[in-house]
PDB file of N, CA and C in Angstrom:
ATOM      1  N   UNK A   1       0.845  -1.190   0.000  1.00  0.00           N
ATOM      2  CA  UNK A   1       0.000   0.000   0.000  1.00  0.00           C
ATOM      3  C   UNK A   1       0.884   1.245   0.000  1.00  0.00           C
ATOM      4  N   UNK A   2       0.371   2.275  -0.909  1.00  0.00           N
ATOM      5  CA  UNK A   2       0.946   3.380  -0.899  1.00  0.00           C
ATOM      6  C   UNK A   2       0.915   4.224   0.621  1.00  0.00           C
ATOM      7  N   UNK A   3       2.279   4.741   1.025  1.00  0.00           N
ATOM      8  CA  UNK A   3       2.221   6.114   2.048  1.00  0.00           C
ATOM      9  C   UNK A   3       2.019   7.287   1.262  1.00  0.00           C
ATOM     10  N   UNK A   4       1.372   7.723   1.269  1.00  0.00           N
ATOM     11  CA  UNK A   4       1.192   9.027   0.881  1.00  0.00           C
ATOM     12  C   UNK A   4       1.690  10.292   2.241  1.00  0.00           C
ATOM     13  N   UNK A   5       1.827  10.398   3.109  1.00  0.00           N
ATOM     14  CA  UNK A   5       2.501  10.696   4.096  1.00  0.00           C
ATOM     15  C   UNK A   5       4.225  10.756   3.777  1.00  0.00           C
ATOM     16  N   UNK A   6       4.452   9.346   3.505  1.00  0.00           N
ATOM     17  CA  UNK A   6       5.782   9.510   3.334  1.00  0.00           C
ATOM     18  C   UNK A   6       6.348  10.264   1.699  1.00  0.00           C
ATOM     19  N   UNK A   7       5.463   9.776   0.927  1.00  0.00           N
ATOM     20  CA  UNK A   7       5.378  10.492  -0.450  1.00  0.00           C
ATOM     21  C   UNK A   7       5.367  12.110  -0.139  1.00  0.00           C
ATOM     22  N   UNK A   8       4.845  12.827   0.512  1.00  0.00           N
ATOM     23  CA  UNK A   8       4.618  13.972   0.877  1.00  0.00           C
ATOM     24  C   UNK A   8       5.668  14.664   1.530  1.00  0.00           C
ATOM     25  N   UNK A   9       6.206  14.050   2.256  1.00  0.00           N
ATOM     26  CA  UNK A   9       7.510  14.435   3.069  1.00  0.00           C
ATOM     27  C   UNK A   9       8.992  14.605   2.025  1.00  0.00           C
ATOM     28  N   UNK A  10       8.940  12.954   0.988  1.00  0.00           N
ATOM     29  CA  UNK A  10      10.063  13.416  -0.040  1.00  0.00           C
ATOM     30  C   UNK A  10       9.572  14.635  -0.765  1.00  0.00           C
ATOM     31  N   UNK A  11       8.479  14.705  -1.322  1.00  0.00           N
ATOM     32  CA  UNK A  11       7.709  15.732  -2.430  1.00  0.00           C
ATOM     33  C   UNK A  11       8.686  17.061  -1.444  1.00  0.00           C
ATOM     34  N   UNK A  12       8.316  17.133  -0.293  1.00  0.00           N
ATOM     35  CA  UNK A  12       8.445  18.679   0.081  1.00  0.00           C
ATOM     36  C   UNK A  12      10.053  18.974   0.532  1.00  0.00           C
ATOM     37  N   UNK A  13      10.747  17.954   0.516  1.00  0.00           N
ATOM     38  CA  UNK A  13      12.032  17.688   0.922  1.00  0.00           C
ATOM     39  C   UNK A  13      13.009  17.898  -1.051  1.00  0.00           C
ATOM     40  N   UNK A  14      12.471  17.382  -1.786  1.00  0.00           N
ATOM     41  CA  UNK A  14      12.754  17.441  -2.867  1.00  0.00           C
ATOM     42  C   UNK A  14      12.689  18.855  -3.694  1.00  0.00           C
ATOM     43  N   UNK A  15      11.708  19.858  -2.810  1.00  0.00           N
ATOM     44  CA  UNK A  15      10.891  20.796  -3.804  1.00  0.00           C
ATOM     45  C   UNK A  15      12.302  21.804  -3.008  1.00  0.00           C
ATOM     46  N   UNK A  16      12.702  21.578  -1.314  1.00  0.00           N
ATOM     47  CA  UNK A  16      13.767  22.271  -0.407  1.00  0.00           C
ATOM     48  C   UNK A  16      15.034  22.113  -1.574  1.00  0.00           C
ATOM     49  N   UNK A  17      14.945  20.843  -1.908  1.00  0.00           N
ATOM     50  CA  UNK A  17      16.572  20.897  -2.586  1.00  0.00           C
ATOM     51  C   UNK A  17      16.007  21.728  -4.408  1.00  0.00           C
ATOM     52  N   UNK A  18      15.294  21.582  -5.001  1.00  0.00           N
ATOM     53  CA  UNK A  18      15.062  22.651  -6.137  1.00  0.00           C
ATOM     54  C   UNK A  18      15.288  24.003  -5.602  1.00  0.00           C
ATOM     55  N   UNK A  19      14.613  24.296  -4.848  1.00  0.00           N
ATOM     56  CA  UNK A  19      14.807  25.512  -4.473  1.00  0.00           C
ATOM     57  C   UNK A  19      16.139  26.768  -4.402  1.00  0.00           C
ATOM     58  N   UNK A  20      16.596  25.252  -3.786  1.00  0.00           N
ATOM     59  CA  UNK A  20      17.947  25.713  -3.362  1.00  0.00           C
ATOM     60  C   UNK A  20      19.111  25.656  -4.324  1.00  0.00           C
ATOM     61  N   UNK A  21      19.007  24.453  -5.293  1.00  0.00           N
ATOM     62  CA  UNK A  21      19.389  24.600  -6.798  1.00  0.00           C
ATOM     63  C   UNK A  21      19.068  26.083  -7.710  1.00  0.00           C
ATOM     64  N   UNK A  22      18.141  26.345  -7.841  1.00  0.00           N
ATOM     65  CA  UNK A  22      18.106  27.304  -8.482  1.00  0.00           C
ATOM     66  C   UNK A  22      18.518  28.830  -7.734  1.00  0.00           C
ATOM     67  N   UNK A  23      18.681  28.881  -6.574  1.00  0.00           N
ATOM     68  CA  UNK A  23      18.713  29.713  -5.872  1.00  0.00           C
ATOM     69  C   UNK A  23      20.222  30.006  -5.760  1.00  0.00           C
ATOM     70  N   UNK A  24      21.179  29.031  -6.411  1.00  0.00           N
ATOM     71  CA  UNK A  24      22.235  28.894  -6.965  1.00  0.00           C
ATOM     72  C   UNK A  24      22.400  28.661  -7.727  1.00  0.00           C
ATOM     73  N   UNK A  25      21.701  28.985  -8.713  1.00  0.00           N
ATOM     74  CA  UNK A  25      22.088  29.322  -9.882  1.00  0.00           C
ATOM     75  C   UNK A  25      21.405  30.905 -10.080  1.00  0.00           C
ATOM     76  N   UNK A  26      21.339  31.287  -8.888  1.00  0.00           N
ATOM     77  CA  UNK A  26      20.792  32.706  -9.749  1.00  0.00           C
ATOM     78  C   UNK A  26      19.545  33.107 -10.031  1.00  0.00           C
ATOM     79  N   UNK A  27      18.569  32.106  -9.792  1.00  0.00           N
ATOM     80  CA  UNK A  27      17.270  31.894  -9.856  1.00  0.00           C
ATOM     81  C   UNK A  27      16.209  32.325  -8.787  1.00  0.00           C
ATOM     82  N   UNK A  28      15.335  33.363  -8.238  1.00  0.00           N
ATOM     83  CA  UNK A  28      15.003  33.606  -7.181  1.00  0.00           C
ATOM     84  C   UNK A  28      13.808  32.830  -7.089  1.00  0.00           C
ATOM     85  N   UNK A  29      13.406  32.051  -7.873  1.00  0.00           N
ATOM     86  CA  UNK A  29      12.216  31.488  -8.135  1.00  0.00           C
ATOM     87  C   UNK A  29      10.819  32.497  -8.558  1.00  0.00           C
ATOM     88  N   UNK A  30      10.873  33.115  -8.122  1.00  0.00           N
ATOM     89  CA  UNK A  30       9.468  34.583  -8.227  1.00  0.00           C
ATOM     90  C   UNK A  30      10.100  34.741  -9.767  1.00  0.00           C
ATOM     91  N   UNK A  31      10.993  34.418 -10.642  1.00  0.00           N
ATOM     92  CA  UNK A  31      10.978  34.843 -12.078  1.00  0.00           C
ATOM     93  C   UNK A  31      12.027  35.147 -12.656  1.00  0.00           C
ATOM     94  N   UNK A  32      12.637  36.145 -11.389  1.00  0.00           N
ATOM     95  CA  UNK A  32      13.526  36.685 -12.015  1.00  0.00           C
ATOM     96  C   UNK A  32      14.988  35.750 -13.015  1.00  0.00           C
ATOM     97  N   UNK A  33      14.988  36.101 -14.270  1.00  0.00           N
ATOM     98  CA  UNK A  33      16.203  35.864 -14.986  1.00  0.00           C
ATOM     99  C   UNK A  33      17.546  36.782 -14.696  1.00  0.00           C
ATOM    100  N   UNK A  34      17.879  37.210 -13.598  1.00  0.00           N
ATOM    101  CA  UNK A  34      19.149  37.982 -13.724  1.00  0.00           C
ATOM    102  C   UNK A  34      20.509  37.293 -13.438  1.00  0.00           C
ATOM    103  N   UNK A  35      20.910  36.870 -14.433  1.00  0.00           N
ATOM    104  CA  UNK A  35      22.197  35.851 -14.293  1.00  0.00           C
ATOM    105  C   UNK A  35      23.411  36.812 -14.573  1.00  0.00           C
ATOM    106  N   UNK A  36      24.296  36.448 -13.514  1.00  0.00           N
ATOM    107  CA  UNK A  36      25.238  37.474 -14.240  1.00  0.00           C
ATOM    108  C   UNK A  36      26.580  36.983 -14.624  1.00  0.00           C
ATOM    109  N   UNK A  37      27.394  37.294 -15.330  1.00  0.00           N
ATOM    110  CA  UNK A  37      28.024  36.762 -16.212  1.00  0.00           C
ATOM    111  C   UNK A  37      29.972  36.961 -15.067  1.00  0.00           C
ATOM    112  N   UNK A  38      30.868  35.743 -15.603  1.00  0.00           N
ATOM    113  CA  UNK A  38      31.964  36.300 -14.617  1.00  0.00           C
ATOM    114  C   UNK A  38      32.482  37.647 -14.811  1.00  0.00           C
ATOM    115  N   UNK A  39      33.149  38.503 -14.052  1.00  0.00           N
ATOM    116  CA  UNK A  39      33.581  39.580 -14.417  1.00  0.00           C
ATOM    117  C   UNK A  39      35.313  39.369 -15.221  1.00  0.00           C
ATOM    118  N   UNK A  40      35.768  39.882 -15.996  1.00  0.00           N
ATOM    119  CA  UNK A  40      36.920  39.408 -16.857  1.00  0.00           C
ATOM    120  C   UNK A  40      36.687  38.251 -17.963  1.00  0.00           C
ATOM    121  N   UNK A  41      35.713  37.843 -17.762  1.00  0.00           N
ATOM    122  CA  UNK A  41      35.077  36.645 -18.554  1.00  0.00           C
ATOM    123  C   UNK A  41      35.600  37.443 -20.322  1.00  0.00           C
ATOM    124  N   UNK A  42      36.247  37.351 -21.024  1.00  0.00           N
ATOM    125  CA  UNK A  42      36.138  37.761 -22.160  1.00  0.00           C
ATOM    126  C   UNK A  42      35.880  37.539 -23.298  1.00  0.00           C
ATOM    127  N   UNK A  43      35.332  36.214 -23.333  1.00  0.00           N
ATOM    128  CA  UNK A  43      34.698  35.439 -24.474  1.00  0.00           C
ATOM    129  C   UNK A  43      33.312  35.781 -24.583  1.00  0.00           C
ATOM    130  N   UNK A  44      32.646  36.845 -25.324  1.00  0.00           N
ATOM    131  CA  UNK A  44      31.301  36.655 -25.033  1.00  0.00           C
ATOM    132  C   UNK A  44      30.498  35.780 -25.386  1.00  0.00           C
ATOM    133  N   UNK A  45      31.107  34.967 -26.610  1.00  0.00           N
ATOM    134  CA  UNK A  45      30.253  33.748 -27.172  1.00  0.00           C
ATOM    135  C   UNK A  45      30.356  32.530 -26.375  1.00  0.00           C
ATOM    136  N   UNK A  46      31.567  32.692 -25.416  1.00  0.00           N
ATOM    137  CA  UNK A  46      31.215  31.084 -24.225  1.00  0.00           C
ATOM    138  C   UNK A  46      30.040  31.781 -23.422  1.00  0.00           C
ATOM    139  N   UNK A  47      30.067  33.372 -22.993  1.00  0.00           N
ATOM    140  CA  UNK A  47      29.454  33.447 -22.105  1.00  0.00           C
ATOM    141  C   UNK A  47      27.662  33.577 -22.525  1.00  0.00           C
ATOM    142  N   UNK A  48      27.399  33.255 -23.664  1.00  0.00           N
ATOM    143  CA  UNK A  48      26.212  33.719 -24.303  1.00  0.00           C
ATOM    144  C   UNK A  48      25.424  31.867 -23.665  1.00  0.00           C
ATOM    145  N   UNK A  49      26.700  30.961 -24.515  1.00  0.00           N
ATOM    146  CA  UNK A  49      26.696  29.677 -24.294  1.00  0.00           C
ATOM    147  C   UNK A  49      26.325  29.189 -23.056  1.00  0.00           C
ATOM    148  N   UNK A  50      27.274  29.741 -22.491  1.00  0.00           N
ATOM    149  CA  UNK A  50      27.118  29.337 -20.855  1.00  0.00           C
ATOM    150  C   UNK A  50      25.648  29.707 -20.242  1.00  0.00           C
ATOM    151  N   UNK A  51      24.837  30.924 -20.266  1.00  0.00           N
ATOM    152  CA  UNK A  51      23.790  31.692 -20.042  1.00  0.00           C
ATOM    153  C   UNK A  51      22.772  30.402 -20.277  1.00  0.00           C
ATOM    154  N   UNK A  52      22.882  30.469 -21.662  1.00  0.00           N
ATOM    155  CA  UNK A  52      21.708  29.347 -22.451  1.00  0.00           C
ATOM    156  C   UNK A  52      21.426  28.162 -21.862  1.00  0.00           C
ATOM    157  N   UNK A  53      23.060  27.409 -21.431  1.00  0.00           N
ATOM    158  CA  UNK A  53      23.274  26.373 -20.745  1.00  0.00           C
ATOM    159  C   UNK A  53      22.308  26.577 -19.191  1.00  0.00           C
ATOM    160  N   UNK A  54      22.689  27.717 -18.381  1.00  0.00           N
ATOM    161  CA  UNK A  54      21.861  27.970 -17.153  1.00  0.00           C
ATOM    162  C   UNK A  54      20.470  27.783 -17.365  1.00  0.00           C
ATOM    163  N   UNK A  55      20.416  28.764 -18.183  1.00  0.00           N
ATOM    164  CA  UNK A  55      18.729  29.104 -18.735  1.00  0.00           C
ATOM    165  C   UNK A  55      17.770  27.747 -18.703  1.00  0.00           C
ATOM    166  N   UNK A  56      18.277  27.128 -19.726  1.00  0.00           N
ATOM    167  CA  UNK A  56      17.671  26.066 -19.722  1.00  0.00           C
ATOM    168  C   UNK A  56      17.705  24.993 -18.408  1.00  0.00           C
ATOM    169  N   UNK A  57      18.511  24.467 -17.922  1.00  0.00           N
ATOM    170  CA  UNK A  57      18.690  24.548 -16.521  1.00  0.00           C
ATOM    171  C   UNK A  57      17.441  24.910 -15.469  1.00  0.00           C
ATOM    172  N   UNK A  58      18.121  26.521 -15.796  1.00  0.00           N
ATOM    173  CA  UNK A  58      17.044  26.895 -14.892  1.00  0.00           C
ATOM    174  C   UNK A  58      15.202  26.523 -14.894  1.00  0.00           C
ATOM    175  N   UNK A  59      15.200  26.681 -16.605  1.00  0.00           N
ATOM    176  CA  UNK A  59      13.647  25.921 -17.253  1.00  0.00           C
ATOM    177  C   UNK A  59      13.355  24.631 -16.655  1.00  0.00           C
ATOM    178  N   UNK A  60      14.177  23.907 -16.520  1.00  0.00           N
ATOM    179  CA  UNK A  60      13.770  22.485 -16.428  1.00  0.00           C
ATOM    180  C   UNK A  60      13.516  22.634 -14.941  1.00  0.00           C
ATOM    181  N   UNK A  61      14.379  23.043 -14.317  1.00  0.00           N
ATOM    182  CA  UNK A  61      14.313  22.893 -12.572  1.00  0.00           C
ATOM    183  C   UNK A  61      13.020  23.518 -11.796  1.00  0.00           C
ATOM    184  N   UNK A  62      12.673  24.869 -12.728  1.00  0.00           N
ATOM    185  CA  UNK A  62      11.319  25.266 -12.669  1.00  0.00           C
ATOM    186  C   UNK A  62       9.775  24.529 -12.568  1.00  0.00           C
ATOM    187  N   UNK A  63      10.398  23.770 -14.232  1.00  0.00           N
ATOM    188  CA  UNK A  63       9.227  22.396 -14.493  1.00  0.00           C
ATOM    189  C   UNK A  63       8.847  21.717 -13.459  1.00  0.00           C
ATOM    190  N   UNK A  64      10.246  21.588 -13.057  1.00  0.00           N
ATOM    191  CA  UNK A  64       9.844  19.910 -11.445  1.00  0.00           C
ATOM    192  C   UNK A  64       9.600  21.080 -10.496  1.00  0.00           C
ATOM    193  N   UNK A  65      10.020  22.329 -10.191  1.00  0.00           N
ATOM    194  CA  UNK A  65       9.382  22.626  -9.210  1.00  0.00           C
ATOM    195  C   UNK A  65       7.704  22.648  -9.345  1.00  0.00           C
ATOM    196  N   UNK A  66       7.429  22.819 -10.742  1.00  0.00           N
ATOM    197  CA  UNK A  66       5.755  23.528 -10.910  1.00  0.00           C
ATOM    198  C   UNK A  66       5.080  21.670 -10.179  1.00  0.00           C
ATOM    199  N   UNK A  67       5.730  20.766 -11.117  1.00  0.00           N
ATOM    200  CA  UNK A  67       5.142  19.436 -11.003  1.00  0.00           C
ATOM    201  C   UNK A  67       5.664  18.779  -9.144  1.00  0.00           C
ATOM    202  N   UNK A  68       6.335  19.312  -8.803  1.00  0.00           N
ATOM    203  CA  UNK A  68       6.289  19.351  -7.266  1.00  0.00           C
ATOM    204  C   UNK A  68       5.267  19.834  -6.482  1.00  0.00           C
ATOM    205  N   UNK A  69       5.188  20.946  -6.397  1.00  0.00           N
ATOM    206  CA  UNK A  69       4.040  21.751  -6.004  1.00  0.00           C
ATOM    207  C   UNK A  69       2.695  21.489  -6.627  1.00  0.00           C
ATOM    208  N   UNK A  70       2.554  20.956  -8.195  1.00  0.00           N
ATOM    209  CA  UNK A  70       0.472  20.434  -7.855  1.00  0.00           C
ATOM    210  C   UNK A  70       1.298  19.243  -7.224  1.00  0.00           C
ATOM    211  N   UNK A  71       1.913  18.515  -7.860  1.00  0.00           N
ATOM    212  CA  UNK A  71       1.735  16.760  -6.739  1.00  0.00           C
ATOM    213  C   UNK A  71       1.318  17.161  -4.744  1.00  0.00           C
ATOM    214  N   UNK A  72       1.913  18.166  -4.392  1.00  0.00           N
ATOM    215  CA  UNK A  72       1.629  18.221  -3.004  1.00  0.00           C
ATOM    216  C   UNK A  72       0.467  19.009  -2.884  1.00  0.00           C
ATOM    217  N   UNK A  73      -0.301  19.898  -4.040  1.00  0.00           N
ATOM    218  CA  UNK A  73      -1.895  20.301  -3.961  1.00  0.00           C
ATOM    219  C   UNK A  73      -2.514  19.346  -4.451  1.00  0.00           C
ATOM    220  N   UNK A  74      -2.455  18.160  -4.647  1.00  0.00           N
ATOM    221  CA  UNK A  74      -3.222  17.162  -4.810  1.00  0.00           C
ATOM    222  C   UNK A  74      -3.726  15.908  -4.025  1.00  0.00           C
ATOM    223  N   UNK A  75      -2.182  16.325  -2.989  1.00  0.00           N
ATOM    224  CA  UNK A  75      -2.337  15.269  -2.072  1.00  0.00           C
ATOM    225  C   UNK A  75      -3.240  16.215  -0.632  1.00  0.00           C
ATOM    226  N   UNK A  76      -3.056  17.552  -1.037  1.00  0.00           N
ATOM    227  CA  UNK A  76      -3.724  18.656  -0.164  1.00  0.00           C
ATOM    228  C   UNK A  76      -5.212  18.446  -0.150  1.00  0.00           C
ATOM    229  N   UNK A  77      -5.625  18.384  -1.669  1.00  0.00           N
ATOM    230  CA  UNK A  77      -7.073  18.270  -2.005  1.00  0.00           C
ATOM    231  C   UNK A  77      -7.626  16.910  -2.215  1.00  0.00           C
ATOM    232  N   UNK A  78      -6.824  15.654  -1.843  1.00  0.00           N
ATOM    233  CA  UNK A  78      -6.943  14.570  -1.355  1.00  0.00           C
ATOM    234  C   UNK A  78      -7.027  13.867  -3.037  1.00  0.00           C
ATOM    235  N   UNK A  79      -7.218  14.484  -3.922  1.00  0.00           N
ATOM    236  CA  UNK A  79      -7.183  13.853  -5.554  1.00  0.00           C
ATOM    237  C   UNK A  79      -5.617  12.978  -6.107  1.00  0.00           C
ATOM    238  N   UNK A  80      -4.543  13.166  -4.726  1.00  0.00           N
ATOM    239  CA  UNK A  80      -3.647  12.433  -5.316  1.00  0.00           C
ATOM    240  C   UNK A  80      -3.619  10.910  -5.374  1.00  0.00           C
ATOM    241  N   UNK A  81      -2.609   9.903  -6.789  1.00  0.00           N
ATOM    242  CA  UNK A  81      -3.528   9.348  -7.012  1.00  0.00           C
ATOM    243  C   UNK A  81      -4.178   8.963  -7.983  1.00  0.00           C
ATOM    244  N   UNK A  82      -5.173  10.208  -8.749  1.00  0.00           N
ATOM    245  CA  UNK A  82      -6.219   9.744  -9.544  1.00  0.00           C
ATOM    246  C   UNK A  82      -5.732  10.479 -10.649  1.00  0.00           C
ATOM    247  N   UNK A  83      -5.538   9.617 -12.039  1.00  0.00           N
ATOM    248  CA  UNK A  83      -5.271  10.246 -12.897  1.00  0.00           C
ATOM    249  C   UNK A  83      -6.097  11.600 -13.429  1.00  0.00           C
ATOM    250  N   UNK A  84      -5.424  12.569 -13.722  1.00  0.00           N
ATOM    251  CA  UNK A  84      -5.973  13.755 -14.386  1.00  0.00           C
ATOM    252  C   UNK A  84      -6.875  13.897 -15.160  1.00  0.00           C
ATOM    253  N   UNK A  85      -6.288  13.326 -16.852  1.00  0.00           N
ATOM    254  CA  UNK A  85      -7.006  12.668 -17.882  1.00  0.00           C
ATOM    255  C   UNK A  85      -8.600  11.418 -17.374  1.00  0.00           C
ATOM    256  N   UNK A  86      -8.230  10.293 -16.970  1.00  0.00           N
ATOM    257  CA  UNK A  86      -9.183   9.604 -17.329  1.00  0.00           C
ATOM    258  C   UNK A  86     -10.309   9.311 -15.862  1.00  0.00           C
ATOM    259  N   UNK A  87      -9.511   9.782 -14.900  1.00  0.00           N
ATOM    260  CA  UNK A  87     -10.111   9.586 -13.445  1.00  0.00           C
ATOM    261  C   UNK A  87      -9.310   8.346 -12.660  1.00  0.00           C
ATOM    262  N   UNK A  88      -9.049   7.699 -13.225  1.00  0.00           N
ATOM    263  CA  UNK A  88      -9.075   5.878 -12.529  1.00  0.00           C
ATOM    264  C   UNK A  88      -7.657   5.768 -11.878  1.00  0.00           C
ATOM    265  N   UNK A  89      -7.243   5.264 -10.435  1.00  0.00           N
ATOM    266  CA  UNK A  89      -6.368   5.646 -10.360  1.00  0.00           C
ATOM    267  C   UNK A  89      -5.050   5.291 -10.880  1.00  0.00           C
ATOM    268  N   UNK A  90      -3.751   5.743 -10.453  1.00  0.00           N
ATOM    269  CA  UNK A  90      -2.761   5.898 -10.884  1.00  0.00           C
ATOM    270  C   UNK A  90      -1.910   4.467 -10.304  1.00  0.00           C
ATOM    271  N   UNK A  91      -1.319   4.074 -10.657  1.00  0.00           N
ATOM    272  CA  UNK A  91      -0.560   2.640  -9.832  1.00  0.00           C
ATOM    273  C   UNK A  91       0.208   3.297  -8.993  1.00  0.00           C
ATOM    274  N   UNK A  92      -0.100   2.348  -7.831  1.00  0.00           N
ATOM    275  CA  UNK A  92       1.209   2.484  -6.601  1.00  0.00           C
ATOM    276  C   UNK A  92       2.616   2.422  -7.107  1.00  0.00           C
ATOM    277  N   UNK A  93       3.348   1.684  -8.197  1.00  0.00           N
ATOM    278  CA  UNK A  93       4.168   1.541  -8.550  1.00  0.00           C
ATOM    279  C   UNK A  93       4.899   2.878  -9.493  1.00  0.00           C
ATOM    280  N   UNK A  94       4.068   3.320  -9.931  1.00  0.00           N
ATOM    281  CA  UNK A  94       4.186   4.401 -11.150  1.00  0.00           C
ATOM    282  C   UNK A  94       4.163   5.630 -10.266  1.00  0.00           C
ATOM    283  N   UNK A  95       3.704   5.781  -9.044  1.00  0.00           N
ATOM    284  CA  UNK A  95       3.899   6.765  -7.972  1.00  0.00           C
ATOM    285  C   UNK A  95       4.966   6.465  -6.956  1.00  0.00           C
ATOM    286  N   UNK A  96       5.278   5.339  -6.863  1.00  0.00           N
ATOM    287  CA  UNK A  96       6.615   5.495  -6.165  1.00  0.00           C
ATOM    288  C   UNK A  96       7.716   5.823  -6.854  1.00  0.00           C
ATOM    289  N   UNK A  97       7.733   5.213  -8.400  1.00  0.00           N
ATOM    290  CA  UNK A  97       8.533   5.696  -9.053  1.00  0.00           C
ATOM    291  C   UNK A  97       8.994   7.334  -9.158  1.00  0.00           C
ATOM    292  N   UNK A  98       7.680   7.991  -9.992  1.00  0.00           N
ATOM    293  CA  UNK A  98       7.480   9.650 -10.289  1.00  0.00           C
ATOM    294  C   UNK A  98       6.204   9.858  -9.428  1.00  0.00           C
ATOM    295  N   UNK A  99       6.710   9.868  -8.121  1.00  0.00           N
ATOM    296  CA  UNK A  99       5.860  10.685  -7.236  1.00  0.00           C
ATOM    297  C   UNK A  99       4.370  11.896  -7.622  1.00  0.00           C
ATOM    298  N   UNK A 100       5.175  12.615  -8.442  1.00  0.00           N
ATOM    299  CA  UNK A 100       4.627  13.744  -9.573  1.00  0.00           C
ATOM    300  C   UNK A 100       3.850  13.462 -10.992  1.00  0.00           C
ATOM    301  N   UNK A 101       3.533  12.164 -10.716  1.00  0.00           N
ATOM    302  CA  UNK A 101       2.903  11.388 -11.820  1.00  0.00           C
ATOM    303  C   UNK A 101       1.267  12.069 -11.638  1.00  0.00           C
ATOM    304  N   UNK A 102       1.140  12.676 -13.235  1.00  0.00           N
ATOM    305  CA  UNK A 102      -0.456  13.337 -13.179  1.00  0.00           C
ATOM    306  C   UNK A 102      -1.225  12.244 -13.941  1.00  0.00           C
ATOM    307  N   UNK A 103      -0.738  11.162 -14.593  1.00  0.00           N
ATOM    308  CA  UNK A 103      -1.788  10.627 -15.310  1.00  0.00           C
ATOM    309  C   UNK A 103      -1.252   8.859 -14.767  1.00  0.00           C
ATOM    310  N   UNK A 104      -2.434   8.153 -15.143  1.00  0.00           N
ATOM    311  CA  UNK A 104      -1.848   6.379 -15.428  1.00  0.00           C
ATOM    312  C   UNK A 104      -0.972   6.447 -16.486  1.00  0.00           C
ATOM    313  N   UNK A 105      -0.521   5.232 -16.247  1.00  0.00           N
ATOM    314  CA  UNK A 105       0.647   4.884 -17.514  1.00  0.00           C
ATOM    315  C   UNK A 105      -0.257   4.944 -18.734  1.00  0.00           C
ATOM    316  N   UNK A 106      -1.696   4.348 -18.879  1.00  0.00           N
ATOM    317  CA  UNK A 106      -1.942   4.325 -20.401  1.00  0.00           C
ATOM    318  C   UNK A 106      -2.345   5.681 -20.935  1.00  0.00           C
ATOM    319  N   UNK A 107      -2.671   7.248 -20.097  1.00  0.00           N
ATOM    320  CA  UNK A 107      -3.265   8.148 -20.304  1.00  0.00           C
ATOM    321  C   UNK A 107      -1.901   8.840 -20.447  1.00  0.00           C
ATOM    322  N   UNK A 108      -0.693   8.346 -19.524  1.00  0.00           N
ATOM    323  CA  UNK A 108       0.813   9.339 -19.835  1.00  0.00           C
ATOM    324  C   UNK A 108       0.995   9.350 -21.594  1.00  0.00           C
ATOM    325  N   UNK A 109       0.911   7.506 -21.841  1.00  0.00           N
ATOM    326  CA  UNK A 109       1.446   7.212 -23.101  1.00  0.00           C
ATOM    327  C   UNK A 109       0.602   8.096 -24.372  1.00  0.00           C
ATOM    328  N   UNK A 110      -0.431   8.687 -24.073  1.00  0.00           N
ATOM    329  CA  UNK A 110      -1.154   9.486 -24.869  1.00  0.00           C
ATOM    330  C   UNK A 110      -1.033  10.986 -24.560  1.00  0.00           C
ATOM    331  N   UNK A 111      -0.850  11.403 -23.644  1.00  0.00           N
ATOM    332  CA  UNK A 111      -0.348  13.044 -23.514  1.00  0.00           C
ATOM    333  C   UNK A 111       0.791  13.276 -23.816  1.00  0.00           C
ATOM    334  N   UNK A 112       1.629  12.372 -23.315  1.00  0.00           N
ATOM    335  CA  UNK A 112       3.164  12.784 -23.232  1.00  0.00           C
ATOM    336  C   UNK A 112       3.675  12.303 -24.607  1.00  0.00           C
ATOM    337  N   UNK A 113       2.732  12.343 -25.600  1.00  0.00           N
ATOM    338  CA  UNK A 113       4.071  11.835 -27.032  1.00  0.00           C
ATOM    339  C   UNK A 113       4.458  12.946 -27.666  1.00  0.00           C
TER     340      UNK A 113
END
C-alpha cells in the first residue's frame, strides 16, 4: 500500500533541494532571470553559451518545481492518485517511481508523445 505521508515528506524535501538549486544558480524562483556573467570573462560567445546552458537549466528545474508543487496540492485536495485525464487511479508503482505522476501509464502514453 501506498504512504502518501511519506510520499509527501520526499515531495516537500525534494521541492527544499530545487529551491535551493536554483537559488544557486541565480534563480530567485518569483521569475527573475538575472544571471550574471563572470567579471573578466572575455569570451562573449562562451558566455552567451554558458547563459543558455543555465537558462535552460534553470527551465527544467522550474518544471519539477511547478510538477512538485500540484503533486503536493493534490495530495492537499486529497485527488492524489487519480489520474488527471481519465479519473481511474494511478498505480502504486508508477507513484513510487514519479511521485509527480499526473496521469496512469496508459493516459501518460497518450499526452506525453
Amino acid at each position: 500500500m501506498l504512504d502518501v505521508s511519506q510520499i509527501k515528506t520526499e515531495l516537500e524535501e525534494e521541492r527544499v533541494r530545487v529551491v535551493k538549486q536554483l537559488a544557486e544558480l541565480g534563480d530567485d524562483v518569483a521569475g527573475s532571470d538575472e544571471i550574471g556573467a563572470e567579471e573578466g570573462f572575455a569570451d562573449s560567445g562562451a558566455v552567451s553559451a554558458e547563459r543558455r546552458e543555465v537558462y535552460t537549466l534553470i527551465g527544467t528545474m522550474r518544471d519539477s518545481l511547478g510538477e512538485i508543487d500540484a503533486a503536493l496540492a493534490r495530495i492537499a485536495d486529497g485527488s492524489y492518485g487519480t489520474c488527471e485525464r481519465c479519473g481511474n487511479p494511478i498505480g502504486d508503482a508508477r507513484l513510487e517511481a514519479l511521485p509527480s505522476a499526473r496521469w496512469c501509464l496508459d493516459c501518460a502514453a497518450v499526452v506525453e508523445r
